[in-house]
Each structure stands twice: as structure tokens, then as C-alpha cells.
C-alpha atoms as a PDB file:
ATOM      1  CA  UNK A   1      -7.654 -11.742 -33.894  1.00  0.00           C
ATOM      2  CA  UNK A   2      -6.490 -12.406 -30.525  1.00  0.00           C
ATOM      3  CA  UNK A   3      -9.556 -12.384 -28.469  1.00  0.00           C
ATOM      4  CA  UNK A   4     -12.124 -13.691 -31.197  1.00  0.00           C
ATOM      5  CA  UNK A   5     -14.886 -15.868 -29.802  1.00  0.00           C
ATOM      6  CA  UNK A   6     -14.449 -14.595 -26.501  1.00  0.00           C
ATOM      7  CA  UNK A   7     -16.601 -12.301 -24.279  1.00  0.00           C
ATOM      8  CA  UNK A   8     -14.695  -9.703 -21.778  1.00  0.00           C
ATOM      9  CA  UNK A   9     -15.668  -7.373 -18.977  1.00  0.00           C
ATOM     10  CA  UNK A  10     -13.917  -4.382 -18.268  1.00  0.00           C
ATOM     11  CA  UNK A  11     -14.286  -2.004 -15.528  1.00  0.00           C
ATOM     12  CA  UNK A  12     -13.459   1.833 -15.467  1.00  0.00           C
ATOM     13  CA  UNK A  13     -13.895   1.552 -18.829  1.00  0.00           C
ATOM     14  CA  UNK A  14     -15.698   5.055 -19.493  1.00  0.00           C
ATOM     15  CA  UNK A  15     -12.401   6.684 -20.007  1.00  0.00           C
ATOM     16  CA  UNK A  16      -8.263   6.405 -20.223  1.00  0.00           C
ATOM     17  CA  UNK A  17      -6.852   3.222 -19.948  1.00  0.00           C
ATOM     18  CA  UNK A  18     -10.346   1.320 -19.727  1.00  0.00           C
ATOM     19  CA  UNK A  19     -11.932   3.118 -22.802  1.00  0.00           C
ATOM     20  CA  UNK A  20      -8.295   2.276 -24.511  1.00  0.00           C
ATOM     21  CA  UNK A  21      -8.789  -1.808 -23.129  1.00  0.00           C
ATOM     22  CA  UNK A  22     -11.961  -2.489 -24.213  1.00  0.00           C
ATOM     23  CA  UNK A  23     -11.970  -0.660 -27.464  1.00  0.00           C
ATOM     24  CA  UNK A  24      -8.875  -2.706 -28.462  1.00  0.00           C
ATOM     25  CA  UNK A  25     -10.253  -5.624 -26.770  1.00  0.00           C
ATOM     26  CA  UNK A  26     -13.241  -4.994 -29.403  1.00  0.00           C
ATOM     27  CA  UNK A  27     -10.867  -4.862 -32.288  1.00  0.00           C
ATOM     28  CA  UNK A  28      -9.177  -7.635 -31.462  1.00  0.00           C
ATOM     29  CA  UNK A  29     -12.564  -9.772 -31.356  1.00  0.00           C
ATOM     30  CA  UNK A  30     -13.801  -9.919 -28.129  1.00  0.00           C
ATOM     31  CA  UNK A  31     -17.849  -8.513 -27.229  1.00  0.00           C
ATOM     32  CA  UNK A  32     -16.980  -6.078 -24.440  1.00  0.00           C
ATOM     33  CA  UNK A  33     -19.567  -5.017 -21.010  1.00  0.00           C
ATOM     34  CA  UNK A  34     -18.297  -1.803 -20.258  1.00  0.00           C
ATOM     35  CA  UNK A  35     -18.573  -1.213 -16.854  1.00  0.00           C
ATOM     36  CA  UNK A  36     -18.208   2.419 -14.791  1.00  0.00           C
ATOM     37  CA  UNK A  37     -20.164   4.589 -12.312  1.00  0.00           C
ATOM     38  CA  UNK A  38     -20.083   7.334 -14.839  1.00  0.00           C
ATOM     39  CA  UNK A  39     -22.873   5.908 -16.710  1.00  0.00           C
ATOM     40  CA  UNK A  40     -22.881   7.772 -19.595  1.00  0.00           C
ATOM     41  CA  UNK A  41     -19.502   7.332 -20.318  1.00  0.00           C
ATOM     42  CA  UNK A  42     -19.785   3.778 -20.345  1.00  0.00           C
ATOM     43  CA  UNK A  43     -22.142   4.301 -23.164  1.00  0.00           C
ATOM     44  CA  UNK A  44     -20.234   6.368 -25.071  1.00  0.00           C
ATOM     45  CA  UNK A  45     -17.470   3.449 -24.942  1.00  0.00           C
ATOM     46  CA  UNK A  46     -20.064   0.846 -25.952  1.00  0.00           C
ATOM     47  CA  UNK A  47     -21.352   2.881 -28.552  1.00  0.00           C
ATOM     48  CA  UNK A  48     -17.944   3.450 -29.548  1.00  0.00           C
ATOM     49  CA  UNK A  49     -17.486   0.172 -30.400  1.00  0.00           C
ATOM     50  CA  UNK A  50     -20.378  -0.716 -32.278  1.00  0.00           C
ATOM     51  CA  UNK A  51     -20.202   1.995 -34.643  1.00  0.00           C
ATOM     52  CA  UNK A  52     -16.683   0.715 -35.460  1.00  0.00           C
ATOM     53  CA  UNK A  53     -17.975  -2.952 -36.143  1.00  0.00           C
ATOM     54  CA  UNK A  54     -17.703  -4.683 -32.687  1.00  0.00           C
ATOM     55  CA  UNK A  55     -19.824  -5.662 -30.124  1.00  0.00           C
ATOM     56  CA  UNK A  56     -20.611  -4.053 -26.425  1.00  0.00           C
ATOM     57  CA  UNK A  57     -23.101  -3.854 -23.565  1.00  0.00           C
ATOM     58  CA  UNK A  58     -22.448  -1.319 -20.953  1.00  0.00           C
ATOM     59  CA  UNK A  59     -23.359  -0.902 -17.159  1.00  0.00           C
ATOM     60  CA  UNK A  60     -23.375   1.353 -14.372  1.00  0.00           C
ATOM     61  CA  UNK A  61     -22.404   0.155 -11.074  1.00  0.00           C
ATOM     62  CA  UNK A  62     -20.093   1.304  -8.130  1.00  0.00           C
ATOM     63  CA  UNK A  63     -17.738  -1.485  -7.478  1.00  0.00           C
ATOM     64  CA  UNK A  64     -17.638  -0.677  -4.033  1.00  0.00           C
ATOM     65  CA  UNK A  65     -21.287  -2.053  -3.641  1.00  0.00           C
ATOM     66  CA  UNK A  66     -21.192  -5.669  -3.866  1.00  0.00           C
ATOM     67  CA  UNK A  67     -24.893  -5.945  -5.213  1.00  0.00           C
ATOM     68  CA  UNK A  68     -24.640  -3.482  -7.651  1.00  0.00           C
ATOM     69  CA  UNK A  69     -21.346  -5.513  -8.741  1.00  0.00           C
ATOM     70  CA  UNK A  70     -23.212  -8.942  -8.843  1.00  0.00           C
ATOM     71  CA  UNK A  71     -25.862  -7.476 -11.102  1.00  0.00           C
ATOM     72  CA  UNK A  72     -23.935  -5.877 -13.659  1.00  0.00           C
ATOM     73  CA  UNK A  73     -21.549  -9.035 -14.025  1.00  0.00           C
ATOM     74  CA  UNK A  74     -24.671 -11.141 -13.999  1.00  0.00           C
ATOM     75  CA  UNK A  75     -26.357  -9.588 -16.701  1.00  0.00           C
ATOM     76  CA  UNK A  76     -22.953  -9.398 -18.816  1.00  0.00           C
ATOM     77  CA  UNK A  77     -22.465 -12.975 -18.362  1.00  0.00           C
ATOM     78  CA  UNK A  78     -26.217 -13.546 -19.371  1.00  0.00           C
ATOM     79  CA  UNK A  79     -25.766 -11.398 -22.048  1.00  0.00           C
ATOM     80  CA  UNK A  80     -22.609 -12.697 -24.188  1.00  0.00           C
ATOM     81  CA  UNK A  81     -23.368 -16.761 -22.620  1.00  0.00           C
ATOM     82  CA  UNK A  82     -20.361 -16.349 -20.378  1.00  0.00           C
ATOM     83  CA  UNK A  83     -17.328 -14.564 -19.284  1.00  0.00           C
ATOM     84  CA  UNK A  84     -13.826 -15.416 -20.667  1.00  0.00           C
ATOM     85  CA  UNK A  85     -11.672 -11.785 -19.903  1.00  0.00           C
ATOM     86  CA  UNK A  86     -11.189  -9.091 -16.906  1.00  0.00           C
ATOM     87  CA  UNK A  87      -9.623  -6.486 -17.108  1.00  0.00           C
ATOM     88  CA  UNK A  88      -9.869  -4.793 -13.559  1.00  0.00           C
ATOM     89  CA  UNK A  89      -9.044  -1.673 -14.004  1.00  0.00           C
ATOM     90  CA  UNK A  90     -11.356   0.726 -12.403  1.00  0.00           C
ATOM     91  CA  UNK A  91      -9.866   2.954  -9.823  1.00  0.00           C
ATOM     92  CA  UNK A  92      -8.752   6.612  -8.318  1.00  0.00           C
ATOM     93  CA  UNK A  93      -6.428   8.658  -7.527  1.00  0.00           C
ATOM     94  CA  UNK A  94      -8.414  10.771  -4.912  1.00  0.00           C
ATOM     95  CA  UNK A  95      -8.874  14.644  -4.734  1.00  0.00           C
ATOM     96  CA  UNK A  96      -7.479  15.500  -0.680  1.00  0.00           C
ATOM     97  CA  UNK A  97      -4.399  12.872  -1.205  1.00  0.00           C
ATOM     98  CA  UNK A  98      -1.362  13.426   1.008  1.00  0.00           C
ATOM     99  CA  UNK A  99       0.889  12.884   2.766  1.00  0.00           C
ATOM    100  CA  UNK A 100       0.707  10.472   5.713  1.00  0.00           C
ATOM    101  CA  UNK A 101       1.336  13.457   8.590  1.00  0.00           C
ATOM    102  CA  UNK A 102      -2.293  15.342   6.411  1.00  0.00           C
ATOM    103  CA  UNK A 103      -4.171  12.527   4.941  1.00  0.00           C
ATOM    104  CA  UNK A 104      -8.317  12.489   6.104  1.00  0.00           C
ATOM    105  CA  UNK A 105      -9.635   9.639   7.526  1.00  0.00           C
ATOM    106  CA  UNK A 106     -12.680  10.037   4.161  1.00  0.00           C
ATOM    107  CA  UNK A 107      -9.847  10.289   1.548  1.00  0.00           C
ATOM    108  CA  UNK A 108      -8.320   6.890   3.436  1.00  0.00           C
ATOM    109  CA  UNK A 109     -11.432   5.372   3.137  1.00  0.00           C
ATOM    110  CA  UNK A 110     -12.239   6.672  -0.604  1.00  0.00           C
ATOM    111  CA  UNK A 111      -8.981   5.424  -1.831  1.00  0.00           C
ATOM    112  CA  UNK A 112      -9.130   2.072  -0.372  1.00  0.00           C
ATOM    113  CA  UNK A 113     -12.687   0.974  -1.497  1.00  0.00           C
ATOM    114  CA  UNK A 114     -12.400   1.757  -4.985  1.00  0.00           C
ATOM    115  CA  UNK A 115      -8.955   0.874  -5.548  1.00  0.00           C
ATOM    116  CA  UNK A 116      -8.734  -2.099  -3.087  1.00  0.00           C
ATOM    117  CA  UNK A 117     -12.173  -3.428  -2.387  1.00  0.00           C
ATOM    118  CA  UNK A 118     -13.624  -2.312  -5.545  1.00  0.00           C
ATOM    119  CA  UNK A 119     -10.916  -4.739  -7.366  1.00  0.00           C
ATOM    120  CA  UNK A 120     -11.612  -7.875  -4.777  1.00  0.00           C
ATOM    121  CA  UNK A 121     -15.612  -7.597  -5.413  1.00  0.00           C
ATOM    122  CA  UNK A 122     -14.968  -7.466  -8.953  1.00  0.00           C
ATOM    123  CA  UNK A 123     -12.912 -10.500  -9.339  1.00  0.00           C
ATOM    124  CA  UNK A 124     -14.688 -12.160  -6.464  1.00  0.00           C
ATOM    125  CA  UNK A 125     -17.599 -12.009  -8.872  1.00  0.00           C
ATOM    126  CA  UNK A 126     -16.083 -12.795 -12.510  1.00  0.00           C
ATOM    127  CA  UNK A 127     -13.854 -15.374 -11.455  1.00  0.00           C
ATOM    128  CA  UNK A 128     -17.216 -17.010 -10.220  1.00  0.00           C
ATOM    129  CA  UNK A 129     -18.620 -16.460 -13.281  1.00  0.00           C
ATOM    130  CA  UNK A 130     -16.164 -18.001 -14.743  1.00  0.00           C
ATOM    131  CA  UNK A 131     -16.221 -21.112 -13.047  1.00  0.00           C
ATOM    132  CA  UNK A 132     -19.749 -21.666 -13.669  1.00  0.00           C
ATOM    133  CA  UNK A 133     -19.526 -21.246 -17.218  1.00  0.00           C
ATOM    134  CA  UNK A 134     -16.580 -23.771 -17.242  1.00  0.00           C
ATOM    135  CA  UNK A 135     -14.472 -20.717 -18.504  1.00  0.00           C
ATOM    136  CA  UNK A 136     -10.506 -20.961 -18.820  1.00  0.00           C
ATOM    137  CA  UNK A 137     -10.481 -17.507 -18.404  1.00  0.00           C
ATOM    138  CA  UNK A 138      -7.682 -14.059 -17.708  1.00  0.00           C
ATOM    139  CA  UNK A 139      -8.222 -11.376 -14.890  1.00  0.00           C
ATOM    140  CA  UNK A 140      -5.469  -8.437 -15.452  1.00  0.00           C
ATOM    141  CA  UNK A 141      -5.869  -6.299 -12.660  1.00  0.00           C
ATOM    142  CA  UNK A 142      -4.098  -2.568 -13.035  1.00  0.00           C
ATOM    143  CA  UNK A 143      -1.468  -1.876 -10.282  1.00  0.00           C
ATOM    144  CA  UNK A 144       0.407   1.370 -10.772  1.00  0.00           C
ATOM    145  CA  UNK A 145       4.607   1.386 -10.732  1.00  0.00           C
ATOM    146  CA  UNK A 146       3.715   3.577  -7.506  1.00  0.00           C
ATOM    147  CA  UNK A 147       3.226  -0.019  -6.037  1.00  0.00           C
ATOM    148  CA  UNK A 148       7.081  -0.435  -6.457  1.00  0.00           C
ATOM    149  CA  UNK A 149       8.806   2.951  -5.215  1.00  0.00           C
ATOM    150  CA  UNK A 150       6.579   6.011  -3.742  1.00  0.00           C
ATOM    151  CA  UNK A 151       6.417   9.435  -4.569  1.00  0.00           C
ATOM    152  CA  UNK A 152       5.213  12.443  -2.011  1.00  0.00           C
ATOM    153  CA  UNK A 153       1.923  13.397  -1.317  1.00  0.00           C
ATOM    154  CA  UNK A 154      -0.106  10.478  -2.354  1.00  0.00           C
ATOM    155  CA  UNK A 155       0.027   7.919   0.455  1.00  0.00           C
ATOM    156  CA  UNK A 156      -3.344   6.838   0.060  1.00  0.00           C
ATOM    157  CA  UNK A 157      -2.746   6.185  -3.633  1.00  0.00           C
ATOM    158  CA  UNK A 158       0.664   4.405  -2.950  1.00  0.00           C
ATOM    159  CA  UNK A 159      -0.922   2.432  -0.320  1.00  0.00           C
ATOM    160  CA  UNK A 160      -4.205   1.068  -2.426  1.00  0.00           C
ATOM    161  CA  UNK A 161      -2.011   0.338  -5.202  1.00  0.00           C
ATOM    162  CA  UNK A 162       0.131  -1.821  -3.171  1.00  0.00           C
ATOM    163  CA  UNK A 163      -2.193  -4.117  -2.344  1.00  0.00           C
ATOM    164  CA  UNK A 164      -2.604  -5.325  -6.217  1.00  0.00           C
ATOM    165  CA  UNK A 165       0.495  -7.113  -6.763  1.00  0.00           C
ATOM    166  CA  UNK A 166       0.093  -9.144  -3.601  1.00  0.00           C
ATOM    167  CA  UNK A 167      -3.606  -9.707  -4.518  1.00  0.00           C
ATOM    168  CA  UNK A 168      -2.708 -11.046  -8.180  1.00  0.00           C
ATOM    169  CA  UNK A 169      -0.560 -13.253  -6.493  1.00  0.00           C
ATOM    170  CA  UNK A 170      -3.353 -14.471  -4.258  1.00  0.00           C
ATOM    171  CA  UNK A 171      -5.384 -14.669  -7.123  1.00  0.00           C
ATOM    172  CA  UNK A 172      -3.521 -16.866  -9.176  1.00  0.00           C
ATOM    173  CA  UNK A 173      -2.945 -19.541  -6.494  1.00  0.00           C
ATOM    174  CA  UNK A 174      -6.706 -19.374  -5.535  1.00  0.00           C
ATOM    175  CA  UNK A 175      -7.888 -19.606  -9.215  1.00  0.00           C
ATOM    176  CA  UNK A 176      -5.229 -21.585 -10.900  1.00  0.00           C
ATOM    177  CA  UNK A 177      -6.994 -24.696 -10.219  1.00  0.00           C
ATOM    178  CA  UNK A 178      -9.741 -23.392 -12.053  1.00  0.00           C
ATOM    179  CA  UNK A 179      -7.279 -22.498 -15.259  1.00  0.00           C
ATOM    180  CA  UNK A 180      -7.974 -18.780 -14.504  1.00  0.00           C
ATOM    181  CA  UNK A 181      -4.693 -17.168 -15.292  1.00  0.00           C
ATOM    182  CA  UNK A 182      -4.326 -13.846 -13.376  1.00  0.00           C
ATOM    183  CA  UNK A 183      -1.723 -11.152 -14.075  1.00  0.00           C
ATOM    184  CA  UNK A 184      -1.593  -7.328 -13.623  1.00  0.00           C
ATOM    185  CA  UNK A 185      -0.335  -4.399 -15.430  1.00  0.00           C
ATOM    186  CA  UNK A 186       1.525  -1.198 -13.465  1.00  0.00           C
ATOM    187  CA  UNK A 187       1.602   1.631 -15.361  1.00  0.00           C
ATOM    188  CA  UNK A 188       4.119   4.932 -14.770  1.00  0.00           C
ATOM    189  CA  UNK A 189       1.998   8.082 -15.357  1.00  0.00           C
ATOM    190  CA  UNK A 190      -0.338   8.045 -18.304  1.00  0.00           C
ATOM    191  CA  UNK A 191      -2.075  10.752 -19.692  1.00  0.00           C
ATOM    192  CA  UNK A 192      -5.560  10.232 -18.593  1.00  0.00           C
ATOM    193  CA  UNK A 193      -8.572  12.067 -17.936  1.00  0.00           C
ATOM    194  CA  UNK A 194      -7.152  11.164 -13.491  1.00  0.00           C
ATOM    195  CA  UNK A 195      -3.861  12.576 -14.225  1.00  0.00           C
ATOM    196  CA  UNK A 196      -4.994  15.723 -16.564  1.00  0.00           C
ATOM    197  CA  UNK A 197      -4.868  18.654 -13.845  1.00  0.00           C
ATOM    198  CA  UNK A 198      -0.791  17.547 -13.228  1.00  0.00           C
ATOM    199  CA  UNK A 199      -0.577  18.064 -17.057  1.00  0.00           C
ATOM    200  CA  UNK A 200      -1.005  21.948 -16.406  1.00  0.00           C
ATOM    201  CA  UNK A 201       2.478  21.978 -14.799  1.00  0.00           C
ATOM    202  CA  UNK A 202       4.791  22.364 -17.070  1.00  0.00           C
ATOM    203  CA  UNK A 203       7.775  22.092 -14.894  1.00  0.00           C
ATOM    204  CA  UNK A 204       6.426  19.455 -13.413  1.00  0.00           C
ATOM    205  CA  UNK A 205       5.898  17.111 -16.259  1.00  0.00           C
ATOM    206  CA  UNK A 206       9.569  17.805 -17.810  1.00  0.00           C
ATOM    207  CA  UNK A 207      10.843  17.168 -14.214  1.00  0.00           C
ATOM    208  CA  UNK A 208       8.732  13.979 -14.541  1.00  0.00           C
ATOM    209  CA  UNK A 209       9.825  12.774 -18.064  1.00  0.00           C
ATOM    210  CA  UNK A 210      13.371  13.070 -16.610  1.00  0.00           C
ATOM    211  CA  UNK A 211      13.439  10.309 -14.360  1.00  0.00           C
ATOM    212  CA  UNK A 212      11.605   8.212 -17.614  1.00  0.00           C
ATOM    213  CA  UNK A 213      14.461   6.320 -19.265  1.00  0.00           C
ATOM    214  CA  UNK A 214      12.393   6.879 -21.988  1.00  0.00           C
ATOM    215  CA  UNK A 215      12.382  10.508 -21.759  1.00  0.00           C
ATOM    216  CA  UNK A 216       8.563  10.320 -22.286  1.00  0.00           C
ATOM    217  CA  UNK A 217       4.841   9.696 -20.696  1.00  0.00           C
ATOM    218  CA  UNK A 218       2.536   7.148 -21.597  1.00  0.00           C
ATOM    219  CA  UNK A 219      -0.589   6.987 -23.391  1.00  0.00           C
ATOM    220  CA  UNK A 220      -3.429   4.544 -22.688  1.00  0.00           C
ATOM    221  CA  UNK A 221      -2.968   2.854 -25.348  1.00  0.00           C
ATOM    222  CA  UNK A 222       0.778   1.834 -24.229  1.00  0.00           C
ATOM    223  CA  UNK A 223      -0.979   0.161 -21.211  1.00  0.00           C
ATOM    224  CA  UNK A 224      -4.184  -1.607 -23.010  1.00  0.00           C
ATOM    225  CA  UNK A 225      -1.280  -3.311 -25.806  1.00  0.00           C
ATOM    226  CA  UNK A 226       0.100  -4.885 -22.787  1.00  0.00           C
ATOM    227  CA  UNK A 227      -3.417  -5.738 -20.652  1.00  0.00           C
ATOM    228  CA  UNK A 228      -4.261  -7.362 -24.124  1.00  0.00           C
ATOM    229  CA  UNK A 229      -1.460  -9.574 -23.948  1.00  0.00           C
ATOM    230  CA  UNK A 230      -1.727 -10.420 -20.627  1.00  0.00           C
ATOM    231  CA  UNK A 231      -5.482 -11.403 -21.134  1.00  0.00           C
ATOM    232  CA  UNK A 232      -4.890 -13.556 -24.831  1.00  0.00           C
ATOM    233  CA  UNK A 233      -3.777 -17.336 -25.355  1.00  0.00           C
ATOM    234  CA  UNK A 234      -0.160 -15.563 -25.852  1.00  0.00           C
ATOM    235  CA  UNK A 235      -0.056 -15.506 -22.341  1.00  0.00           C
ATOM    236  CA  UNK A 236      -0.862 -18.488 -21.710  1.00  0.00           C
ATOM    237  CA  UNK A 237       1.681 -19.448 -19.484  1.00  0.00           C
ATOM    238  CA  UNK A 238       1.967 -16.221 -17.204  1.00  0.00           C
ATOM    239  CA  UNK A 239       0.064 -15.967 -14.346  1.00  0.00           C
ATOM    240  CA  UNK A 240       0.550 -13.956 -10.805  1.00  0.00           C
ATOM    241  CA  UNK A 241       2.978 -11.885 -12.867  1.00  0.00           C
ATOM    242  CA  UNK A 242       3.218  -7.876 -12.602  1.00  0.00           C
ATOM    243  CA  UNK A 243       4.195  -6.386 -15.812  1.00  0.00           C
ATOM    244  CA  UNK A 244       5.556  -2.748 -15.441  1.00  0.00           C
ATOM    245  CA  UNK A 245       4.493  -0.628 -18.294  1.00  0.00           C
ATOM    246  CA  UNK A 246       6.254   2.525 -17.048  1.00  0.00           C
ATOM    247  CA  UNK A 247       9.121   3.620 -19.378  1.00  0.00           C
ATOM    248  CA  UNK A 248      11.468   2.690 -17.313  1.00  0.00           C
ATOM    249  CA  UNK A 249      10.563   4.780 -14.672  1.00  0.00           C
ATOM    250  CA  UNK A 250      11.248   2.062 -11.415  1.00  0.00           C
ATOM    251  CA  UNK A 251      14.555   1.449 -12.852  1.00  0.00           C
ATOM    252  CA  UNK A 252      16.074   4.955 -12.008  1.00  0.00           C
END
């Protein structure tokens, strides 16, 4: 098992791509904190993964509040006797999106906290962790292949997912000298709870799965194979890498 031994924290994990991570994380060894602001879904993910066999904690906390970050991190590090994995995945794609000539100044703000500040706080905190626990640890933050080309209508999302490549890079430099590897994933569209009500357009999605060399849409569980990866000894000579898990979507 690829994670065995190790303790990981993952955030957004309540549904999608984060429910995917940490209940693969679980299989693949690891005890897993669950962390999300929909509290009871966090639960169901940690209880998830006990009844299979494995091991998980879960919390509710808003990453945008730095205390409420500290304490949940805190009390997963005190629980499992350290941190070795992040993934930092929790994040939005915000009802009220648009383009740059519409966008609100509260969907501006929405977008960037969660997807931008929410991330920093996050690994601000478990790369600290970390480092006190004398950790060798892996932060894979998700990106989105909308940080690499942009699509109408969702300048706010385009924008906040921007940021993530440039702050894995940041990242790496800052924690290298720790041995805290850091990496990110970029998924194309995935068919998450976030993406669901774009599922109802029919002509849409074919129109989508065109421009997929692939000729197809992802599933979480695409994106948590490569997260995995990213955060296990197999990677243990990648860091402030971006790894598009997209279908070939960018290359078009």
C-alpha cells in the first residue's frame, strides 16, 4: 500500500474529488481527517471509510477562517501523532460567475477566499505541522486546466484557479528545505456534485466532450489516481509540478 503508516488531511473532502482522495487515500493505507464546511458530509466520508476497514476523523471548518483552520489541523495532527499528506482540494465554482463586463464585487470576493485564500491558510497550517512533527511530507493542491486556457463566463473561477500553479511553485521553493514536496493536480471538467447543474445540458456536454481528445469527461476518481501519486514515495522526486488530468482538453 502506497500510503501505509502515514496520516493525511484532506480538505473538501465531503464530496467529488475530495470524497474520491481520501477514500482511496484510506485504501491505500493512510488514516484520513476529512475536512469540509458541510459538516455532515464530512462524516459521511469518515464513516465511509471505517466501515470499509480504514481509518478517519472528520472536521468542520471554513478554510477561509484562519482559526477555525488552525483548530481542525491541530486536532488532526493530535489525533493520528502527526501529519505526513495534503491534499488541498477544497474549493468553488461560485453561483453569480461571469463574465468580467457582469461579475459582483461578492461573487469576486467568494471566489477568491475559498479558492485562493482558503488554499494558502490551509497549507500555511499543515506545512507547519509538518515541520514540527519532523514530517517529510506532500501537499497536492487542485488547480483546474481553466488555469491554462479560459472559457466564457467564469472569470472569477479562471482567475482563483490561476493563482494555484504559481502558488505550488512558491510552495515548493519555500518548503523544499523542509523535504515537503509540493505538486498540484488540474483537472478538465469532472462530474461532481459543483459541476452537476451543466450536466442537464445535453448539447452542452457533447459540445464539451468534443474538444476532449478523449472524447469523454472525467470522474473523480480519474483525478484522486493522480493526487495519490503525486502525494506517495513514487513521487518522490516531483515537486512544484502541475499535472493536467484533463483528457486532453488544453491540447486542442
Amino acid at each position: 500500500m502506497r500510503l501505509a503508516g502515514k496520516a493525511a488531511l484532506v480538505t473538501g473532502g465531503a464530496a467529488g474529488i475530495g470524497r474520491a482522495t481520501a477514500e482511496l487515500f484510506a485504501r491505500e493505507g493512510a488514516r484520513v481527517a476529512v475536512l469540509d464546511r458541510d459538516g455532515p458530509g464530512a462524516r459521511a466520508t469518515a464513516e465511509s471509510i471505517n466501515a470499509a476497514g480504514g481509518a478517519a476523523v472528520s472536521f468542520t471548518a471554513d478554510v477561509t477562517r484562519e482559526s477555525e483552520v488552525a483548530s481542525a489541523i491541530e486536532s488532526a495532527d493530535r489525533e493520528f501523532g502527526g501529519l505526513d499528506v495534503l491534499h488541498n482540494h477544497a474549493g468553488v465554482l461560485p453561483a453569480g460567475d461571469a463574465s468580467i463586463l457582469e461579475i459582483e464585487e461578492r461573487v469576486i470576493d467568494e471566489v477568491l477566499a475559498i479558492n485562493v485564500k482558503g488554499m494558502m491558510l490551509v497549507a500555511k497550517h499543515a506545512a507547519r505541522a509538518m515541520r514540527a512533527g519532523g514530517r517529510r511530507g506532500a501537499i497536492v493542491n487542485t488547480a483546474s486546466d481553466l488555469s491554462m486556457i479560459a472559457l466564457p463566463g467564469v472569470c472569477g473561477y479562471v482567475t482563483s484557479k490561476s493563482a494555484i500553479p504559481g502558488l505550488t511553485r512558491s510552495m515548493a521553493v519555500d518548503l523544499a528545505p523542509l523535504g515537503i514536496r509540493v505538486n498540484a493536480v488540474a483537472p478538465g471538467f469532472i462530474h461532481t456534485g459543483m459541476t452537476a447543474p451543466l450536466l442537464q445540458n445535453t448539447e452542452l456536454m457533447e459540445a464539451m466532450r468534443e474538444t476532449y481528445l478523449l472524447k469523454q469527461l472525467g470522474q473523480p476518481i480519474d483525478v484522486a489516481h493522480c493526487v495519490l501519486f503525486l502525494a506517495s514515495d513514487e513521487a518522490a522526486f516531483v515537486t512544484g509540478a502541475v499535472l493536467l488530468v484533463d483528457g486532453g482538453h488544453t491540447t486542442l
